[in-house]
Protein backbone atom coordinates (compact mmCIF):
# COMPACT_ATOMS: atom_id res chain seq x y z
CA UNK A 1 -30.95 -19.81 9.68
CA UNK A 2 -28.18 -18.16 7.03
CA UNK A 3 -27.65 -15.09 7.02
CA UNK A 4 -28.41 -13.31 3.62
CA UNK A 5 -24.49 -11.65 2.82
CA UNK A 6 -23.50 -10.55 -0.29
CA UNK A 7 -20.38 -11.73 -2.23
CA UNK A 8 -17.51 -10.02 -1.45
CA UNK A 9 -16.56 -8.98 -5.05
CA UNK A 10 -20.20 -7.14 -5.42
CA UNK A 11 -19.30 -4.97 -2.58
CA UNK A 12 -17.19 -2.40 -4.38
CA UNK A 13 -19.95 -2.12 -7.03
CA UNK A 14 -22.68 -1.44 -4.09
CA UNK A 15 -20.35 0.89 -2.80
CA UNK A 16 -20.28 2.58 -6.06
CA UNK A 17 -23.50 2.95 -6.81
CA UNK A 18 -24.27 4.10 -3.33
CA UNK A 19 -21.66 7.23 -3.99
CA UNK A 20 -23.33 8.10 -7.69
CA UNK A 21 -26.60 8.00 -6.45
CA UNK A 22 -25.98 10.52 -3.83
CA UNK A 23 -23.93 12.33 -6.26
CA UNK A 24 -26.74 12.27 -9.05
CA UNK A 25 -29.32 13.16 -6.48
CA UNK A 26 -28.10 15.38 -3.55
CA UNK A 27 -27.37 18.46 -5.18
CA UNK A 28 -27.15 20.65 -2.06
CA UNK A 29 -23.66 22.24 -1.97
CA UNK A 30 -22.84 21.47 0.94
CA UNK A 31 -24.06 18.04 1.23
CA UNK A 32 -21.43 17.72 -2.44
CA UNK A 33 -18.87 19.28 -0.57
CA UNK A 34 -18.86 16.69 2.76
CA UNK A 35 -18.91 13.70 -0.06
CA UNK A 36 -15.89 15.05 -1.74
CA UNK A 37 -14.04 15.72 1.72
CA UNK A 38 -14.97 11.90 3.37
CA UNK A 39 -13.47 10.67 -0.22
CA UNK A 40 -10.24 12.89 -0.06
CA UNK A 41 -9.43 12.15 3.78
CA UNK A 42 -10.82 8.41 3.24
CA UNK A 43 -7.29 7.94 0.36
CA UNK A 44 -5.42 9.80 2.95
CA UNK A 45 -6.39 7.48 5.91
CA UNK A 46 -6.49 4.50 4.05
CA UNK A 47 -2.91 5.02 2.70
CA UNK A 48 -1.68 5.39 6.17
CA UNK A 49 -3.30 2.84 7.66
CA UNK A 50 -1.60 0.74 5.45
CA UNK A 51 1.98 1.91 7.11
CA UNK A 52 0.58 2.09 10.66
CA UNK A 53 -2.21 -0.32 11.12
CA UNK A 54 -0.72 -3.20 8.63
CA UNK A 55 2.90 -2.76 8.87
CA UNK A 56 3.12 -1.29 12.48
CA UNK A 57 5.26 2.03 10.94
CA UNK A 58 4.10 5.48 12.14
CA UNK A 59 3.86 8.46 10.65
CA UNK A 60 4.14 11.96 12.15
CA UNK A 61 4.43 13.12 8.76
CA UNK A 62 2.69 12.22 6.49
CA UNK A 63 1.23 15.75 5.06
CA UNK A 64 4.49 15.58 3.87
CA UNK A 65 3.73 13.43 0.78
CA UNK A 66 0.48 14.84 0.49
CA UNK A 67 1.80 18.29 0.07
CA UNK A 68 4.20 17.32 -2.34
CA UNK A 69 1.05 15.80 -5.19
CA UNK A 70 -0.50 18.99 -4.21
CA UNK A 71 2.61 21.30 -5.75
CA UNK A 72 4.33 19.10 -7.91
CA UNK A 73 0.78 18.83 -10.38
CA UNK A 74 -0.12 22.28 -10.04
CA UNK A 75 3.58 23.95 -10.70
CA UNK A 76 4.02 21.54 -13.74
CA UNK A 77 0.61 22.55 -14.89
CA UNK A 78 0.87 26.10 -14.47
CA UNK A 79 4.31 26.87 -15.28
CA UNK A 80 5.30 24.36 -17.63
CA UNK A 81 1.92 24.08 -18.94
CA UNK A 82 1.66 19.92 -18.38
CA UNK A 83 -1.26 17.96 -19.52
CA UNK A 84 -2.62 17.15 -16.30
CA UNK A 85 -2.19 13.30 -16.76
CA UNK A 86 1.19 13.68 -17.33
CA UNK A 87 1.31 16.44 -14.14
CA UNK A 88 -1.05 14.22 -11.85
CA UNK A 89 1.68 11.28 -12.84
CA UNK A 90 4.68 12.67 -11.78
CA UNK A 91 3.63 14.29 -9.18
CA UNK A 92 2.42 10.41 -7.51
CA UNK A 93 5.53 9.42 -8.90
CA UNK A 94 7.40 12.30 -6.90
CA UNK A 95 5.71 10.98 -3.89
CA UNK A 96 6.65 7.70 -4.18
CA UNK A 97 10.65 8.66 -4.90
CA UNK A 98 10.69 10.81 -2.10
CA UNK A 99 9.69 8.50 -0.09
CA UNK A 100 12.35 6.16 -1.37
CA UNK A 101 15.36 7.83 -0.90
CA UNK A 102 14.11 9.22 3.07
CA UNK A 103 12.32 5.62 3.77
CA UNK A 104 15.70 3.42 3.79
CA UNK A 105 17.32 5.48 6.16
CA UNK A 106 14.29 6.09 8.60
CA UNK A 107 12.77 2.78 8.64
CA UNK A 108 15.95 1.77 10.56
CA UNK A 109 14.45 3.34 13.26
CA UNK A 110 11.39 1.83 15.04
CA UNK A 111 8.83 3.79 17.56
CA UNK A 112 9.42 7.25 19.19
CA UNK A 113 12.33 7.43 16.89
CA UNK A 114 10.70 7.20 13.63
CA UNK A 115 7.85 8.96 15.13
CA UNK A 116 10.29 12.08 15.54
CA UNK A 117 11.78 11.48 12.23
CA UNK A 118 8.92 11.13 9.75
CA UNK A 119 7.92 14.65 11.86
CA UNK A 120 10.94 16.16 10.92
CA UNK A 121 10.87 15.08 7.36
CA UNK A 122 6.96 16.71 7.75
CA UNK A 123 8.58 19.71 9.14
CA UNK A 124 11.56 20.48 6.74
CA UNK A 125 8.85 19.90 3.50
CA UNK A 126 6.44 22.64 4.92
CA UNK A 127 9.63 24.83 5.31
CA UNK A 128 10.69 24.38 2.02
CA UNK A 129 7.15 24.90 0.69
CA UNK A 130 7.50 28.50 2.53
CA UNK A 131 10.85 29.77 1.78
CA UNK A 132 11.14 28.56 -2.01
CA UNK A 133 8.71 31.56 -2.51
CA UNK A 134 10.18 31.87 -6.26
CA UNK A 135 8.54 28.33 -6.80
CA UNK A 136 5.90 27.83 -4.33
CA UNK A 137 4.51 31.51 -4.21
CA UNK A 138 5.06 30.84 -0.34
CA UNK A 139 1.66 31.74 1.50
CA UNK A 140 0.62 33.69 -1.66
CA UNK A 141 -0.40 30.23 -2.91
CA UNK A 142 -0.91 28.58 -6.49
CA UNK A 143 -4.35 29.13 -8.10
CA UNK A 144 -4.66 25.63 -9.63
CA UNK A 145 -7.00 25.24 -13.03
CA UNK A 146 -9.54 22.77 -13.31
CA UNK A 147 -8.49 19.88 -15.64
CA UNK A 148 -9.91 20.09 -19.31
CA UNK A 149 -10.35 16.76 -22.00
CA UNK A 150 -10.46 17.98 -25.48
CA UNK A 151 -11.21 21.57 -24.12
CA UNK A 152 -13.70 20.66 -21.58
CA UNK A 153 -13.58 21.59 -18.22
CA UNK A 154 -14.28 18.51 -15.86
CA UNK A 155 -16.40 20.47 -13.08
CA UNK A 156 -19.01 18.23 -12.04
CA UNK A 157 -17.02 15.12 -13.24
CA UNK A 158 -14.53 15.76 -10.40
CA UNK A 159 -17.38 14.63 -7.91
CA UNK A 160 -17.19 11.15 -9.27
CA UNK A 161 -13.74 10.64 -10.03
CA UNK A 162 -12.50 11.54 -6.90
CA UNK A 163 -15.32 9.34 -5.09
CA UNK A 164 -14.35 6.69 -7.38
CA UNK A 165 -10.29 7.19 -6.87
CA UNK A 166 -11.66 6.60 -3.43
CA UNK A 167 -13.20 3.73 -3.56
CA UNK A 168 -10.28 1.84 -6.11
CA UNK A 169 -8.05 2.80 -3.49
CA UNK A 170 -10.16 1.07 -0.76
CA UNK A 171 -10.50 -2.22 -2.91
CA UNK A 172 -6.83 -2.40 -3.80
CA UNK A 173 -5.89 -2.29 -0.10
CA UNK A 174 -8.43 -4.50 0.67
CA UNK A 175 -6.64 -6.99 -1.91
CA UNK A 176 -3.64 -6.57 -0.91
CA UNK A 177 -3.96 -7.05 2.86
CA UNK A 178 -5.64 -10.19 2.36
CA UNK A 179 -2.78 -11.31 -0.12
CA UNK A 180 0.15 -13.26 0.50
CA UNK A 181 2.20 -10.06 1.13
CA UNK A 182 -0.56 -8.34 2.93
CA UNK A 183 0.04 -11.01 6.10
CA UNK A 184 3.73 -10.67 5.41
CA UNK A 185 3.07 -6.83 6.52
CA UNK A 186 0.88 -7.84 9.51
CA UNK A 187 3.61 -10.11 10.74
CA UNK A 188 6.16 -7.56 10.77
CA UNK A 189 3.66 -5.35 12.98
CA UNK A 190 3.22 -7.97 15.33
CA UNK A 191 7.19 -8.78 15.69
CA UNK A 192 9.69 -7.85 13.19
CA UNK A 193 12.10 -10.54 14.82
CA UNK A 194 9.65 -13.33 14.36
CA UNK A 195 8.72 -12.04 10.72
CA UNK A 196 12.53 -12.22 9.80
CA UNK A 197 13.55 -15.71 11.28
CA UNK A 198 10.19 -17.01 9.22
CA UNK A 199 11.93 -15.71 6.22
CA UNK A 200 10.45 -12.46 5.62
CA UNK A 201 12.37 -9.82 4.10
CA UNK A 202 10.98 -7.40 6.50
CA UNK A 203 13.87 -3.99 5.18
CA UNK A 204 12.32 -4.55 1.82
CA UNK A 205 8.56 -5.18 2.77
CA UNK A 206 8.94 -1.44 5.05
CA UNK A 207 10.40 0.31 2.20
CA UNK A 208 7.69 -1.07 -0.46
CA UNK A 209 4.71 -0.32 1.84
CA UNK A 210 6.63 3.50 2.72
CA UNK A 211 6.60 3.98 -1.25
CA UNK A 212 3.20 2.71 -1.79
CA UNK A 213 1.85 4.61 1.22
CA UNK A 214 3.04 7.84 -0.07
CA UNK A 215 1.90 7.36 -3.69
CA UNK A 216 -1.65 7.27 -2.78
CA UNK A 217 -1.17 10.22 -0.34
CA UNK A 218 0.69 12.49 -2.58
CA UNK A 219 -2.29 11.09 -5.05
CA UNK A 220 -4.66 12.71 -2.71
CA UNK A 221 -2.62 15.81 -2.78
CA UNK A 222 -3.44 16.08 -6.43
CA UNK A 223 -7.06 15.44 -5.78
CA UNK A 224 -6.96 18.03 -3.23
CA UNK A 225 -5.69 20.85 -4.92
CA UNK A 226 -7.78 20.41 -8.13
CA UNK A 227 -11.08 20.42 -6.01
CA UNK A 228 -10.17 23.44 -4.08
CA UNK A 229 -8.18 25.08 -7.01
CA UNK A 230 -5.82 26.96 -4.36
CA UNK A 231 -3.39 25.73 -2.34
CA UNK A 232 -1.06 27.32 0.22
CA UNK A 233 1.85 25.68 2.55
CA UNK A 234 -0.49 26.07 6.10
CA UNK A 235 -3.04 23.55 4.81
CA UNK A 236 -0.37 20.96 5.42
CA UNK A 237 1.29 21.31 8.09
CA UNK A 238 1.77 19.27 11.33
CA UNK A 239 -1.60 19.59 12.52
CA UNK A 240 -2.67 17.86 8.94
CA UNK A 241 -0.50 14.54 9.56
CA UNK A 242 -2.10 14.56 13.10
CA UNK A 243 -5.73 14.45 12.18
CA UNK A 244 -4.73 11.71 9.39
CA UNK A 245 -3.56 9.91 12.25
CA UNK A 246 -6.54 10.49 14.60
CA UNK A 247 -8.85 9.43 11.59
CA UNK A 248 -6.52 6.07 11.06
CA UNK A 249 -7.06 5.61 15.64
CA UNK A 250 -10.10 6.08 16.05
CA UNK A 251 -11.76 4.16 12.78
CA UNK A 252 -9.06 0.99 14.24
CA UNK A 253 -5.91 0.68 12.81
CA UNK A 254 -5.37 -2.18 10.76
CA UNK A 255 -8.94 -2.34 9.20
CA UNK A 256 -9.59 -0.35 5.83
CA UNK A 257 -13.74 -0.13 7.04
CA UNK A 258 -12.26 1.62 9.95
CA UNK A 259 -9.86 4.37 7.95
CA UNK A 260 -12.76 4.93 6.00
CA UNK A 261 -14.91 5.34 9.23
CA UNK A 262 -12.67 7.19 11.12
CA UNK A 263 -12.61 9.66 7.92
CA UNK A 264 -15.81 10.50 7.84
CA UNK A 265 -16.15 10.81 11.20
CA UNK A 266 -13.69 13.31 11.65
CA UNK A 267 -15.29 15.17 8.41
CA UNK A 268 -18.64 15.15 10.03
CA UNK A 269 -17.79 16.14 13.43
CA UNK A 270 -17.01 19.81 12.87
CA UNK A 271 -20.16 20.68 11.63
CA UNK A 272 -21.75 19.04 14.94
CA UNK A 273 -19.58 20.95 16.88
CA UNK A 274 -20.17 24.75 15.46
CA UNK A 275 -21.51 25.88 18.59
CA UNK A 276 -18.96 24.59 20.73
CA UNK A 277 -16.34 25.68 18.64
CA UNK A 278 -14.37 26.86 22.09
CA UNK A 279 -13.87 23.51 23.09
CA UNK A 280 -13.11 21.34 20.12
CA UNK A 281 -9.86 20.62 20.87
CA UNK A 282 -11.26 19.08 24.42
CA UNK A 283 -13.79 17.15 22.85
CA UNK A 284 -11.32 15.75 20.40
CA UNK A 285 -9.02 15.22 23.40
CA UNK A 286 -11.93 12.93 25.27
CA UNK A 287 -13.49 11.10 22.14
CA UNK A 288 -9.50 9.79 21.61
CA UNK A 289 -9.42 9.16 25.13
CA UNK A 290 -12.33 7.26 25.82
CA UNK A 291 -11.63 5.48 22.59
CA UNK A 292 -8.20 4.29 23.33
CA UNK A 293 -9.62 3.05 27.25
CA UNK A 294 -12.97 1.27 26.01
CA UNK A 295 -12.53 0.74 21.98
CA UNK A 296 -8.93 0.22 21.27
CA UNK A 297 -8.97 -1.15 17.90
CA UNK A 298 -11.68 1.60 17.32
CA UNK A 299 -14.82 1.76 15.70
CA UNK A 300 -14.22 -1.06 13.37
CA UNK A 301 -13.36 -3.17 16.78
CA UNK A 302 -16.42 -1.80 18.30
CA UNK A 303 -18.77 -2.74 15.44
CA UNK A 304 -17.33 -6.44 14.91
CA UNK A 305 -16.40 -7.30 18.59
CA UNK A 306 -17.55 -4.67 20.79
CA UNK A 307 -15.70 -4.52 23.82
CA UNK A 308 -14.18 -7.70 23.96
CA UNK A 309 -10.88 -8.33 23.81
CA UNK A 310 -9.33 -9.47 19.67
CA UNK A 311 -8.46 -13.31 20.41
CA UNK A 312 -5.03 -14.26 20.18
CA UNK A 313 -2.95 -14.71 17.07
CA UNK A 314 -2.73 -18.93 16.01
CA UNK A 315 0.56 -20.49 16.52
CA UNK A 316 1.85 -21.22 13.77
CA UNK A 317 0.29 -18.25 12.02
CA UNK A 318 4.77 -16.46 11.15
CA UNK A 319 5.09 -19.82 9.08
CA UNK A 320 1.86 -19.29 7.20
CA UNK A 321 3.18 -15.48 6.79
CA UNK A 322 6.69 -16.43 5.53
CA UNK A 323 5.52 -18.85 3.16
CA UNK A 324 2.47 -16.49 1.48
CA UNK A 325 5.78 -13.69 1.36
CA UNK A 326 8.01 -16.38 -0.19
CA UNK A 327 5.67 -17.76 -2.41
């Protein structure tokens, strides 16, 4: 017997309409405020993800680019009085350049070593955020207005547009994964060597996806500091790019289900652990543990495999990669 599935281009409406309806009809606060935060960390994990668990680049830093929406839209809004299109713009824009200019130099570097420089890059942003005081207002913060269309305030509207940003940013990943380019990426994960002698132009591909992946985080930024209308430099700090990475681990690295998972999980698990507050940082320490030993790609591995071992990759499979990239 078949099973009943639905077509694949249906599933970002479902997904939709799931979100709105709990939107329209869960009005408890609190219930809002966990659908805005599994929506904010969900563009965060997906847009790393797409560095670490397509392209095989980590990030120790990534806050970095998320900080940096944050205070580029809200200074050009409240000090040079920006429409916030225009703000929310440049300041994805700003992400991306950044990104730019540091990614040629660091992507030369592979492992522990980019590991340590994408944290320093984290590390010298959040410094700059505190000492540029005349700017930044330091650990004062920035009290960030909501956005207004023709004089209206967009309050309630926020809900949906960032649940929506969300989801767009899921299905364009999901796209572009399963494009030509998107198993260019996976092939330089696997073995930059083999990607290149197929013909991949693996310098450029890491550079693109660096620049993409800090876009949509410095996007999130935005999101993040219109919802919470404050923001100060200790929300992003090294601890930040951590959990983005833990959410990107234990959801399974190279699956978009699983950033999205691991999100939400990591959203949800503080308010189970309120009365063990004293040992949260233990119980994160064995849940990443026991993950990495029994569910290694995480719980999208778990879901789809369980624990068996991912079968090999096809021989044959760099050719396939080099011509999708070339083509």
């Amino acid at each position: 017997m078949k099973s009943l599935s639905l077509p694949r281009s249906l599933l970002p409406l479902l997904q939709l309409a799931v979100v709105v309806a709990l939107l329209v009809f869960v009005r408890d606060p609190y219930l809002v405020h966990i659908i805005q935060q599994v929506s904010l960390y969900s563009i965060l994990a997906l847009s790393l993800n797409l560095l670490y668990g397509y392209t095989g680049q980590i990030s120790l830093g990534h806050a970095a680019f998320y900080a940096l929406g944050a205070y580029v839209s809200a200074i050009l809004e409240t000090r040079f009085n920006w429409p916030f299109p225009a703000a929310w713009a440049a300041a994805v824009l700003a992400g991306g350049g950044l990104a730019l200019v540091v990614g040629v130099p660091i992507l030369r570097l592979r492992g522990h070593y980019l590991a340590m420089a994408t944290l320093a890059l984290g590390l010298i942003v959040n410094t700059v955020l505190v000492e540029m005081q005349d700017i930044t207002l330091g650990y004062v913060g920035i009290f960030v207005p909501t956005p207004k269309i023709m004089g209206q305030a967009l309050y309630e509207a926020q809900e949906y547009l960032l649940a929506g940003t969300a989801i767009v940013t899921f299905v364009l990943f999901q796209n572009l994964v399963h494009s030509r380019p998107g198993r260019a990426l996976q092939a330089i994960r696997e073995d930059e060597a083999v990607a290149a002698a197929a013909g991949v132009d693996v310098a450029r591909y890491k550079a693109v996806v660096f620049t993409i992946s800090a876009m949509f985080a410095a996007l999130a930024g935005v999101w993040y500091a219109h919802i919470t209308r404050m923001i100060t430099p200790d929300v992003f700090g090294l601890s930040e790019s951590i959990l983005i990475l833990l959410m990107v681990v234990l959801g399974g690295a190279g699956s978009n289900w699983g950033a999205v998972a691991g999100a939400a999980l990591l959203v949800l698990l503080p308010a189970f652990l309120q009365n063990f507050s004293d040992y949260a940082t233990l119980i994160y320490a064995v849940l990443v543990t026991l993950v990495l030993i029994f569910a290694p790609r995480g719980l999208a591995g778990l879901a789809s495999r369980g624990f068996r071992r991912p079968k090999e990759v096809p021989e044959g499979a760099e050719r396939e990669v080099a011509r999708a990239a070339q083509g």
